[in-house]
Protein backbone atom coordinates (compact mmCIF):
# COMPACT_ATOMS: atom_id res chain seq x y z
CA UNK A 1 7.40 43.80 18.95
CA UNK A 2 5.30 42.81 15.81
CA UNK A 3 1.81 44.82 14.30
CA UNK A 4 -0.87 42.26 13.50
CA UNK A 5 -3.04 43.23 10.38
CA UNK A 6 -5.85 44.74 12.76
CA UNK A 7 -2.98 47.36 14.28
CA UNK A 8 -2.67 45.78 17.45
CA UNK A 9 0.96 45.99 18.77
CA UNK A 10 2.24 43.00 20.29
CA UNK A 11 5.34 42.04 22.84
CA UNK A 12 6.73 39.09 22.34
CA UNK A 13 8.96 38.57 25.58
CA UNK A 14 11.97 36.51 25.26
CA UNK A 15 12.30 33.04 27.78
CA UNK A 16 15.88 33.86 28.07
CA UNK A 17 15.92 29.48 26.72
CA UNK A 18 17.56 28.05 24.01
CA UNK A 19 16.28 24.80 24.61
CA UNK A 20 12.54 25.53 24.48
CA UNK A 21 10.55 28.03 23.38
CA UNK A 22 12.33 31.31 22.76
CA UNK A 23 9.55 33.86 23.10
CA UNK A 24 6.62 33.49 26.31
CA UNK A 25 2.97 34.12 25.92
CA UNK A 26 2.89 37.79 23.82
CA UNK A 27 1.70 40.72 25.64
CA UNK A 28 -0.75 43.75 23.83
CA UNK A 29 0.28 46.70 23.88
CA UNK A 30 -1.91 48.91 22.29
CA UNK A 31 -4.20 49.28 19.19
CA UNK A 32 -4.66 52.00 16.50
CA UNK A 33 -1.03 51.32 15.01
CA UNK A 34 -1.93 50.21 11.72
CA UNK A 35 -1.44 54.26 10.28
CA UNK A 36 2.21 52.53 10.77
CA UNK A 37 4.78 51.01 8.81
CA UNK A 38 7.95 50.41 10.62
CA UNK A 39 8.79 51.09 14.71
CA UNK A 40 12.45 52.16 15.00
């Protein structure tokens, strides 16, 4: 998961492929997360 600078949260789903791309098309979660500063 990764925050962009707007708050949106993003899923970035791995292929489950070493040999191409490792993560597929990310996914949005949800917005409003900017209040935060690390997701444990």
């Amino acid at each position: 998961m990764a925050r962009d600078s707007a708050g949106t949260l993003w899923l970035y789903p791995g292929t489950n492929k070493a040999s191409t791309s490792l993560f597929a098309t990310r996914i949005k979660l949800g917005m409003g997360c900017n209040q935060y500063n690390a997701l444990f």
